[in-house]
N, C-alpha and C. Protein backbone atom coordinates (compact mmCIF):
# COMPACT_ATOMS: atom_id res chain seq x y z
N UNK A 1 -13.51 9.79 85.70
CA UNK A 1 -13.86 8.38 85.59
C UNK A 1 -13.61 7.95 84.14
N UNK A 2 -12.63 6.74 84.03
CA UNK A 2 -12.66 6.55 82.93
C UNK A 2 -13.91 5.62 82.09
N UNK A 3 -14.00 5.48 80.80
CA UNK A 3 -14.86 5.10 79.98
C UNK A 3 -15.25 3.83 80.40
N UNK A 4 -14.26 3.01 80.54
CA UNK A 4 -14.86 1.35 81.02
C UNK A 4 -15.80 1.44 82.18
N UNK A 5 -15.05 2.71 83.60
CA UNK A 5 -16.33 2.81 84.31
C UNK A 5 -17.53 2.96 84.22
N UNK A 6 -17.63 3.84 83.39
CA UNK A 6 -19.07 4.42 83.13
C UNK A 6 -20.22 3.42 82.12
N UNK A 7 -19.50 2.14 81.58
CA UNK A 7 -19.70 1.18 80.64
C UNK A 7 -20.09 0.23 81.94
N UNK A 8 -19.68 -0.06 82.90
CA UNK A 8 -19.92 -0.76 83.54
C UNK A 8 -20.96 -0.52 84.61
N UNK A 9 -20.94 0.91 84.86
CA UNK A 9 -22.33 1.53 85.76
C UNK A 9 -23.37 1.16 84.66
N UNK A 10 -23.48 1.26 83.59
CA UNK A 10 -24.93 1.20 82.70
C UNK A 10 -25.03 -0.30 82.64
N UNK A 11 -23.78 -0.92 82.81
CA UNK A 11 -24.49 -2.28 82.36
C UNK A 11 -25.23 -2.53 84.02
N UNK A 12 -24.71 -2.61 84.87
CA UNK A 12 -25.38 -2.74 86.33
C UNK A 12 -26.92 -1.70 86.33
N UNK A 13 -27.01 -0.90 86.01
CA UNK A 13 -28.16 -0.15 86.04
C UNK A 13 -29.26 -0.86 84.93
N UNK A 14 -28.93 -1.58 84.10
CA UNK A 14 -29.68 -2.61 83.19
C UNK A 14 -30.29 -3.53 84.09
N UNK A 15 -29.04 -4.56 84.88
CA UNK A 15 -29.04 -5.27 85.63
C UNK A 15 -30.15 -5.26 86.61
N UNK A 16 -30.40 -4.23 86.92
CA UNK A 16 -30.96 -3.39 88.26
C UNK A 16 -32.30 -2.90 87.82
N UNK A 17 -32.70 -3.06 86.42
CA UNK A 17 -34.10 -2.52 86.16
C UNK A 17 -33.76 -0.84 85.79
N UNK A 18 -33.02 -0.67 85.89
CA UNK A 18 -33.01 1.10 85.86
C UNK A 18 -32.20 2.05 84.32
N UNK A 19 -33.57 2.07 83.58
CA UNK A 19 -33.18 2.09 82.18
C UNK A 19 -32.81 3.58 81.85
N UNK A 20 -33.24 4.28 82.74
CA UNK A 20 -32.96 5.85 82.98
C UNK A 20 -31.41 5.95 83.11
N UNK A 21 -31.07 5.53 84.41
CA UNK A 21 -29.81 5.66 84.47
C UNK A 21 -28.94 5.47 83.66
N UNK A 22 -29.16 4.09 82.74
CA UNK A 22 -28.06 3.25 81.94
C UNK A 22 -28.66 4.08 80.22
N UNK A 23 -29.48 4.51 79.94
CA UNK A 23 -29.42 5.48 79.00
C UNK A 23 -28.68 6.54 79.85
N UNK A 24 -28.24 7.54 80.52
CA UNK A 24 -27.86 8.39 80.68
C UNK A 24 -26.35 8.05 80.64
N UNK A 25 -25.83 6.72 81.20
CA UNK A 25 -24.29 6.58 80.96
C UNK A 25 -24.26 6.44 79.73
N UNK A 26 -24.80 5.70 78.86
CA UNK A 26 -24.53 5.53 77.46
C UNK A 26 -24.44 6.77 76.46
N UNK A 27 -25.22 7.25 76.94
CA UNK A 27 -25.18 8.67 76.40
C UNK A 27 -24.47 9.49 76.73
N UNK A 28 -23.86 9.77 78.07
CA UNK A 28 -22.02 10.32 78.62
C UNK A 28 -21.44 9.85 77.35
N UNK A 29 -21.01 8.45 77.37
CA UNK A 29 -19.88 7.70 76.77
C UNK A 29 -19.95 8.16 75.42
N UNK A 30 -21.23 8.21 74.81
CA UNK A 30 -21.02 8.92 73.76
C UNK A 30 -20.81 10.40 73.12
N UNK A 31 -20.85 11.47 73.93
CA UNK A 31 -20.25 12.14 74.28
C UNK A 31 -18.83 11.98 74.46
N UNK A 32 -18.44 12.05 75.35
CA UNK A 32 -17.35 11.65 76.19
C UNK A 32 -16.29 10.71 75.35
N UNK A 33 -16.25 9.66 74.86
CA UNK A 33 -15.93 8.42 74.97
C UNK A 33 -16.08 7.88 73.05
N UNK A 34 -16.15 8.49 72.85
CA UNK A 34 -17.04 8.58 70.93
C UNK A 34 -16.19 6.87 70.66
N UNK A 35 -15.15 6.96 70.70
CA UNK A 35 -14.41 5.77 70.30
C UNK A 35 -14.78 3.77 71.19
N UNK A 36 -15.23 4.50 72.02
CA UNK A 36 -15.47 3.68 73.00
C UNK A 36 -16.51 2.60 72.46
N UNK A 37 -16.70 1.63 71.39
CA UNK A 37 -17.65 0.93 70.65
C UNK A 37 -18.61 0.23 71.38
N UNK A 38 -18.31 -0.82 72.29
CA UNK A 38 -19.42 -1.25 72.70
C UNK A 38 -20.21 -0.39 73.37
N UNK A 39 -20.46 0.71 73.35
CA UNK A 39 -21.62 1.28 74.05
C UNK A 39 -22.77 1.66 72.98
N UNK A 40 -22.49 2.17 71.81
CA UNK A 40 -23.44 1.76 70.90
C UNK A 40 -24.36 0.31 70.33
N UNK A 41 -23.56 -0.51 70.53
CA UNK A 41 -24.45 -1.92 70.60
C UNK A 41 -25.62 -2.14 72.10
N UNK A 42 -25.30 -1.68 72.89
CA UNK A 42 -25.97 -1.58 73.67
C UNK A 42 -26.94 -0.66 74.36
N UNK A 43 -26.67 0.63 73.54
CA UNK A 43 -27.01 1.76 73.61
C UNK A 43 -28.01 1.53 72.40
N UNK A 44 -28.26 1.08 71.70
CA UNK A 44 -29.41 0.73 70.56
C UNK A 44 -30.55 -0.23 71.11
N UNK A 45 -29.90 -1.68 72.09
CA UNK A 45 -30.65 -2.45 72.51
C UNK A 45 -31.61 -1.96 73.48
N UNK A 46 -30.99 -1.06 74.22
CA UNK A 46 -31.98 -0.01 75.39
C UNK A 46 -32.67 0.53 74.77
N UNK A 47 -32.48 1.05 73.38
CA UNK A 47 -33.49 2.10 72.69
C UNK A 47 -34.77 1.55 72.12
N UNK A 48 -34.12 -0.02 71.82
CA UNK A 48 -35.46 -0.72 71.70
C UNK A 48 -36.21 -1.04 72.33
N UNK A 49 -35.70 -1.36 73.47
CA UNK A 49 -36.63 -2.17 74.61
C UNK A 49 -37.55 -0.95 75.20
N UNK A 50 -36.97 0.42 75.05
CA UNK A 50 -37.88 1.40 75.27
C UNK A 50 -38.95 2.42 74.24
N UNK A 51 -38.49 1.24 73.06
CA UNK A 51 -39.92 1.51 72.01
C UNK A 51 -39.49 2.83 71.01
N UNK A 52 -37.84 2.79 71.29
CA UNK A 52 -37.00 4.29 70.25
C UNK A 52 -36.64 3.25 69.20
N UNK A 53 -36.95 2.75 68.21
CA UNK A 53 -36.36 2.12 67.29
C UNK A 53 -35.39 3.34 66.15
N UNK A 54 -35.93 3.85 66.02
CA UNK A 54 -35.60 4.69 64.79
C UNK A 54 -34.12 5.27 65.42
N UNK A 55 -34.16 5.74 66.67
CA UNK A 55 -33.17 6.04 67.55
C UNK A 55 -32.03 5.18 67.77
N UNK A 56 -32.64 3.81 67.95
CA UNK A 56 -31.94 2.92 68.08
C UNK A 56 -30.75 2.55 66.72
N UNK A 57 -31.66 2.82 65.42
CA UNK A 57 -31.00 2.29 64.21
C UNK A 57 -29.56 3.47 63.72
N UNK A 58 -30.16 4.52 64.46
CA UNK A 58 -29.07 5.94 64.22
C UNK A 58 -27.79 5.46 64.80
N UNK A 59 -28.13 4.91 66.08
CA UNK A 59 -27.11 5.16 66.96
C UNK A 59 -25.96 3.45 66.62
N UNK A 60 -26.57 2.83 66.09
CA UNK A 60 -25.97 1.32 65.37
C UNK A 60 -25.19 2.26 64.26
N UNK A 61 -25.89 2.76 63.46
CA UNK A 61 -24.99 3.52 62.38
C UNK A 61 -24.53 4.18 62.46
N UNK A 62 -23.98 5.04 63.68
CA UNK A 62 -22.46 5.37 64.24
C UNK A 62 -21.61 4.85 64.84
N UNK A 63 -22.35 3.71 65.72
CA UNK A 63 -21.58 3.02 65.97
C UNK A 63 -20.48 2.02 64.91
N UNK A 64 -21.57 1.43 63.61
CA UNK A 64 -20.62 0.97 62.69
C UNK A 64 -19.89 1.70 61.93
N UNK A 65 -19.77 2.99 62.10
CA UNK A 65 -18.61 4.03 61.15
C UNK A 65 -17.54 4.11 62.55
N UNK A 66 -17.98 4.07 63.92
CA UNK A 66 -16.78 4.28 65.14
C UNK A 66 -15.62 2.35 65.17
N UNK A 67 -16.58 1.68 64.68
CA UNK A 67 -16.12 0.50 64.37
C UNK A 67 -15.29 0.49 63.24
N UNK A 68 -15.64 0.56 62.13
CA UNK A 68 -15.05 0.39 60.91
C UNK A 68 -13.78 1.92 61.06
N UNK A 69 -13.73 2.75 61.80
CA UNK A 69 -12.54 3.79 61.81
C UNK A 69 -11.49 2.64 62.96
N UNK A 70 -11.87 2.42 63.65
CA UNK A 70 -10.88 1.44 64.89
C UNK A 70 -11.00 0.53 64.26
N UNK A 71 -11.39 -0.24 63.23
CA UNK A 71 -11.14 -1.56 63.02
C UNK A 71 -11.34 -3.03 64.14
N UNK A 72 -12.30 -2.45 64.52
CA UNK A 72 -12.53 -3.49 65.75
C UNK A 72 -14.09 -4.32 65.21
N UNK A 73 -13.37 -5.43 64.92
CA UNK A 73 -14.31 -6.18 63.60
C UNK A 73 -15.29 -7.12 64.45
N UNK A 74 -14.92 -7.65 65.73
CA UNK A 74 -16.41 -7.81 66.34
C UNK A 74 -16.99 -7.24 66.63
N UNK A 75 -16.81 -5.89 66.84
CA UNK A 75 -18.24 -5.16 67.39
C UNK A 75 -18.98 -4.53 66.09
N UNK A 76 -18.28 -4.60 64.98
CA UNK A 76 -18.74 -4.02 63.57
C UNK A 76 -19.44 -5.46 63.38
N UNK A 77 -19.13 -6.71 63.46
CA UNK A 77 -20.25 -7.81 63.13
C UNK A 77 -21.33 -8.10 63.88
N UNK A 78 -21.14 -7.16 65.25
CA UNK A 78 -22.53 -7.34 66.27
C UNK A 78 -23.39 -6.34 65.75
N UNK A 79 -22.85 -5.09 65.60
CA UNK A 79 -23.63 -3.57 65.19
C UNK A 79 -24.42 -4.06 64.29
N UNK A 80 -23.53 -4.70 63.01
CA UNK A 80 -24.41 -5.11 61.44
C UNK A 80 -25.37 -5.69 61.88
N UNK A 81 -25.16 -6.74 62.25
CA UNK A 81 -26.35 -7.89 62.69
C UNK A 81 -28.00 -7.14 63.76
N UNK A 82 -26.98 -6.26 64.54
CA UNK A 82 -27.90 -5.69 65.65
C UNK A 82 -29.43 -4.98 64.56
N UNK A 83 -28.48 -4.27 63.70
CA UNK A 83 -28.96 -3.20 62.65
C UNK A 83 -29.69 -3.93 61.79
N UNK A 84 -29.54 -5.00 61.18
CA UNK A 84 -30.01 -5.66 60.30
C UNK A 84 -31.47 -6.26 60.78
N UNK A 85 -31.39 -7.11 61.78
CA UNK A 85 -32.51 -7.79 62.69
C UNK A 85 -33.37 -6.71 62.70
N UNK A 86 -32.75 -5.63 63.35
CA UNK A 86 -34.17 -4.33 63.67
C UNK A 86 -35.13 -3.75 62.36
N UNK A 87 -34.17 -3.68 61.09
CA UNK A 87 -34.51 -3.23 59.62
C UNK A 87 -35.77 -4.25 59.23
N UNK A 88 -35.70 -5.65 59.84
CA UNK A 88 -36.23 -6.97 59.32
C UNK A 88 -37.22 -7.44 60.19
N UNK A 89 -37.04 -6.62 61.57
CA UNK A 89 -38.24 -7.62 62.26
C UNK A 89 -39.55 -7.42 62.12
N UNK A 90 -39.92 -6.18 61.27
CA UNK A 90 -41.21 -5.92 60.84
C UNK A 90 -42.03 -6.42 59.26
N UNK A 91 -40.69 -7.27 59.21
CA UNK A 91 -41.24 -7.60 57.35
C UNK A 91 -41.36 -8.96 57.81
């Protein structure tokens, strides 16, 4: 199965209430799929909503070094921002 599949089972398993599942694809893909960027932006947002912040901020800051190596400059301005908000929402 390629990478977009497995990007698209987690986003439906979001969809669906089922945060188990869609952490477990995200976490394939990263494995699997390292280059594959948007799954770290979203793979951080799950980590929050399930109360992993610190987890969440790791996985933004690989994602913005898998960004900034591909040069794929919107998902490096979502990551920053993603990363930044989380650093800030406690001050």
């Amino acid at each position: 199965m390629d990478a977009f599949l497995h990007y698209a089972l987690a986003q439906e398993h979001i969809k669906t209430g089922d945060q188990e599942a869609a952490l477990g694809e995200y976490l394939w893909l990263t494995e699997n799929h390292p280059g594959y960027v948007a799954t770290y932006y979203h793979l951080g947002k799950l980590l929050i909503s399930l109360g992993k912040k610190e987890e969440a901020l790791a996985w933004f800051n690989l994602g913005i070094e898998q960004a900034k190596a591909s040069k794929e400059l919107h998902s490096l301005s979502e990551l920053q921002s993603a990363k930044l908000e989380l650093e800030y929402e406690d001050d």
